[in-house]
C-alpha atoms as a PDB file:
ATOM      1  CA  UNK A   1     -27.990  60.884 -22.551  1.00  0.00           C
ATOM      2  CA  UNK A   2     -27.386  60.588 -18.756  1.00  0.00           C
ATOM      3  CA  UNK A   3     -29.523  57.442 -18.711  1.00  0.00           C
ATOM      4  CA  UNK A   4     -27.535  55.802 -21.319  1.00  0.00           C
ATOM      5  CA  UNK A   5     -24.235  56.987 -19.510  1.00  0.00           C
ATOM      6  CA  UNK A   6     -25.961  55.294 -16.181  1.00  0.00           C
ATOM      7  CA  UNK A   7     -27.007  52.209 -18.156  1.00  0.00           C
ATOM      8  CA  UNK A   8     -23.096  51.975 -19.469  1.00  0.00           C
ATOM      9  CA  UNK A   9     -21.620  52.197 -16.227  1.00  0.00           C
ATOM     10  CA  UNK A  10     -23.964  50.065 -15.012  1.00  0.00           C
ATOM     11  CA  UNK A  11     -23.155  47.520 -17.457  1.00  0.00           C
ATOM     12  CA  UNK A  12     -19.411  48.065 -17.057  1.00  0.00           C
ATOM     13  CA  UNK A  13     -19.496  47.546 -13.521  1.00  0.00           C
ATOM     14  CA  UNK A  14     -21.724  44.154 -14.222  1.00  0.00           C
ATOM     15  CA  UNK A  15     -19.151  43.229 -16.434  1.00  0.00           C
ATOM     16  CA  UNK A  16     -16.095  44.035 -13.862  1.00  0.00           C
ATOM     17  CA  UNK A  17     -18.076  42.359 -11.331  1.00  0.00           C
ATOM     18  CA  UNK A  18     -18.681  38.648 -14.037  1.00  0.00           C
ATOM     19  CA  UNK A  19     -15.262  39.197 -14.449  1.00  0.00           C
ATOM     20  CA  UNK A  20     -13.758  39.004 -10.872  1.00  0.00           C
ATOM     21  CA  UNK A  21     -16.111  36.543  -9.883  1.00  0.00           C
ATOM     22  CA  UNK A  22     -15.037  34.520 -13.066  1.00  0.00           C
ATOM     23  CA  UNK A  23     -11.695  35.611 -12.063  1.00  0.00           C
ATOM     24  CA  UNK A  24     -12.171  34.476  -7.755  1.00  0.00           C
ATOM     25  CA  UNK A  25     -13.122  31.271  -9.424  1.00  0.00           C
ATOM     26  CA  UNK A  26     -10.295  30.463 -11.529  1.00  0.00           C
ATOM     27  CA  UNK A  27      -8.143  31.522  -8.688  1.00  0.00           C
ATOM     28  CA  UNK A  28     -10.252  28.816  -6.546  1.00  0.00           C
ATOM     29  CA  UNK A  29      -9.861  25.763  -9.189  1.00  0.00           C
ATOM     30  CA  UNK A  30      -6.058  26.266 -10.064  1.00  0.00           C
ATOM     31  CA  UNK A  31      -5.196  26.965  -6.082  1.00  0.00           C
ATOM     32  CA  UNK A  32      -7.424  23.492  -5.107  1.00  0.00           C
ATOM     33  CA  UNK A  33      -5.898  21.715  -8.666  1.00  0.00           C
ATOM     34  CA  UNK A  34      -2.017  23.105  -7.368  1.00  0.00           C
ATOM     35  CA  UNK A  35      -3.242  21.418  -3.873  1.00  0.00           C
ATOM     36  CA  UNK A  36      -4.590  18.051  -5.807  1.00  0.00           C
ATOM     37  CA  UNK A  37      -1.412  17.730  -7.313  1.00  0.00           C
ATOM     38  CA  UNK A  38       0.716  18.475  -4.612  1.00  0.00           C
ATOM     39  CA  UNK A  39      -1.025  15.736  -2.833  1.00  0.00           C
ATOM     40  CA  UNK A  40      -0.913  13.127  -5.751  1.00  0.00           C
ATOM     41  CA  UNK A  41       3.208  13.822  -6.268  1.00  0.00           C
ATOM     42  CA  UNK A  42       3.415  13.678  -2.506  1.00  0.00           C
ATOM     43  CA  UNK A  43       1.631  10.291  -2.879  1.00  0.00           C
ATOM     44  CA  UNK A  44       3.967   8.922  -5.766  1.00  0.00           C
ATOM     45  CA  UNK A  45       6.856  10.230  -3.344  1.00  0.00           C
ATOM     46  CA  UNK A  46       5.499   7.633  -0.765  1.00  0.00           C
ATOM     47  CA  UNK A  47       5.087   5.084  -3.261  1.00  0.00           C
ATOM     48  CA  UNK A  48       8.140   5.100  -4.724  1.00  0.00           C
ATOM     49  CA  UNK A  49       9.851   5.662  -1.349  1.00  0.00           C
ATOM     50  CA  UNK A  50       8.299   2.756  -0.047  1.00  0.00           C
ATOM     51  CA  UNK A  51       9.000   0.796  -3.338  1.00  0.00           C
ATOM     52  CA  UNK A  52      12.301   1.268  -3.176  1.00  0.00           C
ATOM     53  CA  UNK A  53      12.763  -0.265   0.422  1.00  0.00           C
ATOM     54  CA  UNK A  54      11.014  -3.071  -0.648  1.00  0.00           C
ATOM     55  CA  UNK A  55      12.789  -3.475  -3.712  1.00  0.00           C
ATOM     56  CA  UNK A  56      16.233  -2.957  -1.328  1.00  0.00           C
ATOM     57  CA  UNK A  57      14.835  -5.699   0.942  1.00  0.00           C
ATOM     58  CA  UNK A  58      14.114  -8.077  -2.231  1.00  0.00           C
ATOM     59  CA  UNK A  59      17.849  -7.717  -2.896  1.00  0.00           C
ATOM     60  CA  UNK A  60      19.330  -8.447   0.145  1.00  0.00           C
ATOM     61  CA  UNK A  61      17.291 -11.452   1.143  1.00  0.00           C
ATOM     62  CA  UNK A  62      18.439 -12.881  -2.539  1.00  0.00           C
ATOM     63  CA  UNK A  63      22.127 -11.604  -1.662  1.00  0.00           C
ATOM     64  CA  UNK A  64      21.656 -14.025   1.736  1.00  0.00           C
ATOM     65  CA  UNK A  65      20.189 -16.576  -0.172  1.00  0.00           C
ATOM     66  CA  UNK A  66      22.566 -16.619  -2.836  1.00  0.00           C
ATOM     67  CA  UNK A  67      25.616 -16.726   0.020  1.00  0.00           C
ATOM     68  CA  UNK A  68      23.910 -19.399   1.468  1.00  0.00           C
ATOM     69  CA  UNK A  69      24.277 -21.885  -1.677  1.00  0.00           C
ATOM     70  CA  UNK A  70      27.531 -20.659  -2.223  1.00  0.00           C
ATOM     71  CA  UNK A  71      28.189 -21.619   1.411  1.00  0.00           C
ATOM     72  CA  UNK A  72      26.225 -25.069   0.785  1.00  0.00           C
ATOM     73  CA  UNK A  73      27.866 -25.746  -2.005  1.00  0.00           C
ATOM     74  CA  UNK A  74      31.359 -25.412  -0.503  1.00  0.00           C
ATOM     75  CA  UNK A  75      30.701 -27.321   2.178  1.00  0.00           C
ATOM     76  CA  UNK A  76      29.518 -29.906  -0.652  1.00  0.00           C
ATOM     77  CA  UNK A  77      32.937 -29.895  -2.580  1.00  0.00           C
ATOM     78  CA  UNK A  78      34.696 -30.313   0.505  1.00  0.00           C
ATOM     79  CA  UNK A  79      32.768 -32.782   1.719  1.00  0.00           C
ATOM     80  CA  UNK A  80      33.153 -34.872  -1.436  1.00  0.00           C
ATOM     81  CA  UNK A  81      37.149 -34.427  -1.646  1.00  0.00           C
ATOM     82  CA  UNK A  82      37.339 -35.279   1.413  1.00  0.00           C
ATOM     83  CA  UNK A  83      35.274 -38.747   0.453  1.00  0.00           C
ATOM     84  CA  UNK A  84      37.641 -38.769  -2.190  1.00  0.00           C
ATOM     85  CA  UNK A  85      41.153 -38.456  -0.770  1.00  0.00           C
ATOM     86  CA  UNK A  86      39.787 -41.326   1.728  1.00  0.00           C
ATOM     87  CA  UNK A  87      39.069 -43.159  -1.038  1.00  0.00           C
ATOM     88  CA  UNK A  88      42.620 -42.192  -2.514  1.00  0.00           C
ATOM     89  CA  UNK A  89      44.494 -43.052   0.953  1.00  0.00           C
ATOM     90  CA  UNK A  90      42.375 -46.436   1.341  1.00  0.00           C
ATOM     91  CA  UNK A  91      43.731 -47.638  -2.463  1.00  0.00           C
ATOM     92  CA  UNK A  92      47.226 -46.450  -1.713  1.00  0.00           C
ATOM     93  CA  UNK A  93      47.239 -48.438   1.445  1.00  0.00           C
ATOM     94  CA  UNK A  94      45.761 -51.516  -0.277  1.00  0.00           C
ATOM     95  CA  UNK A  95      47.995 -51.061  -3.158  1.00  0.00           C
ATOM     96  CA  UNK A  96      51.235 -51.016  -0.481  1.00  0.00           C
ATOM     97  CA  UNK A  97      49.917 -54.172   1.159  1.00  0.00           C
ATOM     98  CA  UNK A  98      49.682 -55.715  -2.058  1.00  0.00           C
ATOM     99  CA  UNK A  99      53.428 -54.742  -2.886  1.00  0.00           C
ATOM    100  CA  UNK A 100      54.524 -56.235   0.535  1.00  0.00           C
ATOM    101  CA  UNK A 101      52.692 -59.246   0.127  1.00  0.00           C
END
């Protein structure tokens, strides 16, 4: 009887000691997986960080651009009423010269 009592304990501590080391191990994976994907969101942190000033530059560059042909454009318009008040004023004062003549 005390050798099966020995062999039981034994066995129980073989069993306690499969079981913490199955245990230590688990411990090991999720603590290195929790570290993985602390890393990986740290890296999509990055990313996005560093999409989003890129993205912000994209915008303002087309915001510049944008005032620019606005800017052109105005400058255009003007440009052409100004052709075409001359153009006014020059038939007005041929029209008075033909009214004097």
């Amino acid at each position: 009887m005390e050798k099966a009592l020995d062999a039981l304990r034994d066995n129980n501590n073989d069993v306690e000691a499969i079981g913490n080391r199955i245990l230590h191990k688990t411990l090991e994976v999720l603590h290195s997986q929790g570290e993985s994907r602390l890393k990986l969101e740290e890296e999509v942190l990055a990313h996005s960080e560093a999409f989003k000033t890129q993205y912000k530059q994209i915008l303002e560059n087309e915001f510049r651009q944008r005032c620019r042909q606005y800017d052109d454009q105005l400058a255009e318009r003007g440009k052409n009423l100004v052709n075409i008040i001359h153009a006014e004023r020059e038939k007005v004062i041929e029209e008075e010269r033909k009214a004097v003549e």
